[in-house]
N, C-alpha and C. Protein backbone atom coordinates (compact mmCIF):
# COMPACT_ATOMS: atom_id res chain seq x y z
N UNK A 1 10.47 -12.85 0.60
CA UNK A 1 10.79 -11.48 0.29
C UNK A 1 10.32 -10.60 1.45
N UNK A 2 10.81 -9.29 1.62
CA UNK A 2 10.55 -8.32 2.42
C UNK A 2 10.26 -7.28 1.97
N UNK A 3 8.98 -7.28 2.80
CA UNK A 3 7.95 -6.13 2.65
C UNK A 3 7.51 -5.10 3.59
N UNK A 4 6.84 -3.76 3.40
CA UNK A 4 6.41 -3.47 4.52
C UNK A 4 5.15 -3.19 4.32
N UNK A 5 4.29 -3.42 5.07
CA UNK A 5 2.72 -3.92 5.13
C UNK A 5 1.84 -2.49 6.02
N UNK A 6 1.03 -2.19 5.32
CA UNK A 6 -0.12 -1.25 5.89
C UNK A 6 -1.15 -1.67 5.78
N UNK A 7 -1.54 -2.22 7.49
CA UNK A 7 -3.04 -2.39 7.10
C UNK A 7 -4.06 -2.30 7.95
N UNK A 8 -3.68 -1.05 7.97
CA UNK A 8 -4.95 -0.15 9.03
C UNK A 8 -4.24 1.49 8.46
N UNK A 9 -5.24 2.69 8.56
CA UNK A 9 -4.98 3.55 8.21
C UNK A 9 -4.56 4.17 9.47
N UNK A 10 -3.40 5.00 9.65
CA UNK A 10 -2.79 6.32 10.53
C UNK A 10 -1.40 6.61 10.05
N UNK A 11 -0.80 6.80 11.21
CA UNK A 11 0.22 7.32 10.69
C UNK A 11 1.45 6.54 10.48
N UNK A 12 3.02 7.10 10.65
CA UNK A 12 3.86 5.85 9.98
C UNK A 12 4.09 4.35 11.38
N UNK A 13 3.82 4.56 12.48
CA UNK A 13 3.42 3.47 13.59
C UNK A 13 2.87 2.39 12.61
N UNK A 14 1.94 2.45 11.88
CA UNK A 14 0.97 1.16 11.13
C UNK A 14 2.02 0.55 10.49
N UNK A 15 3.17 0.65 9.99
CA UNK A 15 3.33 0.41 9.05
C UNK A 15 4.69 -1.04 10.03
N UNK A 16 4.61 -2.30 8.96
CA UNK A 16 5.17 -3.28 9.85
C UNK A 16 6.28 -3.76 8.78
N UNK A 17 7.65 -4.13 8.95
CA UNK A 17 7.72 -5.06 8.57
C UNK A 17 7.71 -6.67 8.18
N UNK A 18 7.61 -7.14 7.42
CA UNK A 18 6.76 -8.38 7.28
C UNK A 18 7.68 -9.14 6.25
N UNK A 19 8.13 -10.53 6.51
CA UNK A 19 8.59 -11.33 5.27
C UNK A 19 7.32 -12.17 5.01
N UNK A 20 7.45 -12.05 3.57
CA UNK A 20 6.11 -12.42 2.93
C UNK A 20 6.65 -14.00 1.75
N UNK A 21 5.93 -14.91 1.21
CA UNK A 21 6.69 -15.75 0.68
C UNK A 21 6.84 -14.89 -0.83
N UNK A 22 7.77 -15.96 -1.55
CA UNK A 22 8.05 -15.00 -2.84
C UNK A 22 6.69 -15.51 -3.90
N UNK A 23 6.40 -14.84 -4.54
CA UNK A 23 4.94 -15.10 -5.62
C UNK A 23 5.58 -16.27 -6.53
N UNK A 24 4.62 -16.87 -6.96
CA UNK A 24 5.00 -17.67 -8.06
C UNK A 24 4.19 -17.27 -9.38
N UNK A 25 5.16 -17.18 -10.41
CA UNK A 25 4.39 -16.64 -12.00
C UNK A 25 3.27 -17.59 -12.29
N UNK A 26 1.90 -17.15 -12.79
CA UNK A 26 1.08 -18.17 -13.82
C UNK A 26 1.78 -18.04 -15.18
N UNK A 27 0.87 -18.87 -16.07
CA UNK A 27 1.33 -18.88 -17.07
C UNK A 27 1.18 -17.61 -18.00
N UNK A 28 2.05 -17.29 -18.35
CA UNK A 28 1.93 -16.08 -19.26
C UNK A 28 2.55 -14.78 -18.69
N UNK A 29 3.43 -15.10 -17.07
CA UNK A 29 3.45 -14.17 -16.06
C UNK A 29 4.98 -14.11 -16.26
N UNK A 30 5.88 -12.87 -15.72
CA UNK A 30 6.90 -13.56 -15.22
C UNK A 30 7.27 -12.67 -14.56
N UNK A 31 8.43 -13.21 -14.11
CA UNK A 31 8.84 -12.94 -11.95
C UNK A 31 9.75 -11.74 -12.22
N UNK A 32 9.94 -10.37 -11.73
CA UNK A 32 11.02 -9.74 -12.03
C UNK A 32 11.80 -9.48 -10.28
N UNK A 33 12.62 -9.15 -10.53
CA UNK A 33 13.32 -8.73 -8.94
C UNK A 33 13.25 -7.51 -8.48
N UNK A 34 12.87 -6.69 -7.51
CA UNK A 34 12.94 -5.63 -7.08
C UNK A 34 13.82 -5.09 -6.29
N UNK A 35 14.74 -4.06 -6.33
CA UNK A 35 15.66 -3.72 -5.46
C UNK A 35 15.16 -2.80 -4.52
N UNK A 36 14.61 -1.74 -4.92
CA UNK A 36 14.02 -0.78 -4.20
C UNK A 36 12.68 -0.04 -4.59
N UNK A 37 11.77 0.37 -4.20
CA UNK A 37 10.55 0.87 -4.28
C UNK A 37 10.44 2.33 -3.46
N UNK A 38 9.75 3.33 -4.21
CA UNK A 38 9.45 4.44 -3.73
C UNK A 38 8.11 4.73 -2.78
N UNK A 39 8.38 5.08 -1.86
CA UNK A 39 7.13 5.55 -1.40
C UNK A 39 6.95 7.12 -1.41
N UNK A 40 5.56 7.80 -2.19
CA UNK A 40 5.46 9.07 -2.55
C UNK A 40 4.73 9.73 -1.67
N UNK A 41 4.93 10.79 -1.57
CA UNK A 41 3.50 11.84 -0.85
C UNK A 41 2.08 11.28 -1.08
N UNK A 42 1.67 10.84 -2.03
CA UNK A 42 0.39 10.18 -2.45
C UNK A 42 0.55 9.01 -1.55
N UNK A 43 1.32 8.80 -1.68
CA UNK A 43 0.92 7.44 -0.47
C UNK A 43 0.43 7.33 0.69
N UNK A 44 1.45 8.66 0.95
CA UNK A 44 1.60 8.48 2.71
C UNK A 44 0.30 9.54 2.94
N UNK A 45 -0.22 10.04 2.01
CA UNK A 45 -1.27 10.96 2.24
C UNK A 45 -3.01 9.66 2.35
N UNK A 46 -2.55 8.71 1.57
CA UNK A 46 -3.55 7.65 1.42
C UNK A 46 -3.56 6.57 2.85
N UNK A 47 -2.58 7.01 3.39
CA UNK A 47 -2.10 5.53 4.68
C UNK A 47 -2.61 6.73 5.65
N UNK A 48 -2.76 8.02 6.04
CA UNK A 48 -2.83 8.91 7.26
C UNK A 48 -4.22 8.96 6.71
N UNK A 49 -4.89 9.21 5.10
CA UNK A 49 -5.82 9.53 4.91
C UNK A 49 -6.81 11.38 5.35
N UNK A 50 -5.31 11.67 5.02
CA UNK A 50 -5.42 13.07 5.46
C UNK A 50 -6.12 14.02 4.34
N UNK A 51 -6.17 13.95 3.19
CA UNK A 51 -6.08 14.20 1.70
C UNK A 51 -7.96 14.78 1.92
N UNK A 52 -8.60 13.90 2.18
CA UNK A 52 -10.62 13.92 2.32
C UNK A 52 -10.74 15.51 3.24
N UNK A 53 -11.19 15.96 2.15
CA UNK A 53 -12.29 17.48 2.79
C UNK A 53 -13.22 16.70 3.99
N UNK A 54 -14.03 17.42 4.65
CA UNK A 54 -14.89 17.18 5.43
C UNK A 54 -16.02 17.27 4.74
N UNK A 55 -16.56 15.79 5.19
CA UNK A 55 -18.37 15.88 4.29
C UNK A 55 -17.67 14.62 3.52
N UNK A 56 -16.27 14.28 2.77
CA UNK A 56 -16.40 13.11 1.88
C UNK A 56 -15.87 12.19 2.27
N UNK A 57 -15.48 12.00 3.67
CA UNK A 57 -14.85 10.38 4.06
C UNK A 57 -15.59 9.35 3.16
N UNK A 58 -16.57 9.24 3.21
CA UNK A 58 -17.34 7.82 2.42
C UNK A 58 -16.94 7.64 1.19
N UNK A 59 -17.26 8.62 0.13
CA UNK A 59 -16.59 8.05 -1.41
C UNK A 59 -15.20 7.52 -1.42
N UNK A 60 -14.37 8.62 -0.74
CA UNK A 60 -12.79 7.80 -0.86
C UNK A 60 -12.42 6.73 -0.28
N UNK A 61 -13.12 6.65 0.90
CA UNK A 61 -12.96 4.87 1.93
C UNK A 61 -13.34 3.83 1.39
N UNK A 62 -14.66 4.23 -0.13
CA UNK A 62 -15.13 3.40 -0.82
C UNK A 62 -14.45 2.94 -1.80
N UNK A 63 -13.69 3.35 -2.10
CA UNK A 63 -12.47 3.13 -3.06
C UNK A 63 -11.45 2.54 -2.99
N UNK A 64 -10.79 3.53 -2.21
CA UNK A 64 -9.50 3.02 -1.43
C UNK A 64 -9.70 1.56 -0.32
N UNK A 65 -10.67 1.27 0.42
CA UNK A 65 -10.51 0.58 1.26
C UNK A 65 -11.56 1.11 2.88
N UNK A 66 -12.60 0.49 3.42
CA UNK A 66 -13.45 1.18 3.97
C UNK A 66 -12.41 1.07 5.70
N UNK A 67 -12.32 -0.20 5.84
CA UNK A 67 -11.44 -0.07 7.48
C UNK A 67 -10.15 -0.06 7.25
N UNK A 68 -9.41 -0.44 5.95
CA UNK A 68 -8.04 -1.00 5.93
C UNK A 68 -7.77 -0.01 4.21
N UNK A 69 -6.68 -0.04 4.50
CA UNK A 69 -6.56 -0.08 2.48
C UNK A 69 -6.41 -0.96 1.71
N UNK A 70 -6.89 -0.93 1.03
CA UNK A 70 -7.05 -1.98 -0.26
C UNK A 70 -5.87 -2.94 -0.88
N UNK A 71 -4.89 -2.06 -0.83
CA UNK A 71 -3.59 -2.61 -1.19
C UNK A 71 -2.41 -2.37 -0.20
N UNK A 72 -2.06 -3.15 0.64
CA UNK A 72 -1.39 -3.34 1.56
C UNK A 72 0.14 -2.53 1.28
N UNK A 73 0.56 -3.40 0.13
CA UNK A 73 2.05 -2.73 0.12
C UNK A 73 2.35 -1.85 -0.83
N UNK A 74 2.82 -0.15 -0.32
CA UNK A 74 2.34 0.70 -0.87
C UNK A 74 3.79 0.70 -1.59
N UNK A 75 3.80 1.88 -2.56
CA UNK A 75 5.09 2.06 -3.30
C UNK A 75 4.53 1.90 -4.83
N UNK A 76 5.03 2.54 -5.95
CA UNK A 76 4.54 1.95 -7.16
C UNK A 76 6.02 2.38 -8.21
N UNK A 77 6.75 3.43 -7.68
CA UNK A 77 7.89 3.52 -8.77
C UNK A 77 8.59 2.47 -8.31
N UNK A 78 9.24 1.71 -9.23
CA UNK A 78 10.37 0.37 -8.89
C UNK A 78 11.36 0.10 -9.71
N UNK A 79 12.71 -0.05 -8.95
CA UNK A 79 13.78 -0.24 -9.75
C UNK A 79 14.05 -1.73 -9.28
């Protein structure tokens, strides 16, 4: 499958495409197909990391991801 991968924080440069293998379900799981995925302002505000007042880089890096983000492939609405 094809993905696009963030994994370092800046701007849209980071961002790669990548074929990734397809997941396999555990038990109790199952596989759906994705056609397209949204990427939102929240996102792209989380990948530039523009969003942090000055004074709180640390709590949100602690969360999100301290050198990288946490979750590589961004997007969460999906058809």
């Amino acid at each position: 499958m094809k993905a696009i991968l963030c994994n370092e924080y800046g701007g849209p440069e980071v961002m790669k495409l990548t074929e990734l293998d397809k997941p396999q379900p555990k038990a109790g799981e199952v596989l759906i197909r994705i056609h397209a995925s949204q990427v939102t302002a929240g996102d792209c505000n989380i990948r530039g990391f523009s969003f942090v007042p000055k004074g709180f880089g640390i709590v949100p890096r602690l969360m999100l991801g301290y050198n990288k983000p946490r979750i590589a492939i961004q997007g969460t609405n999906l058809s």
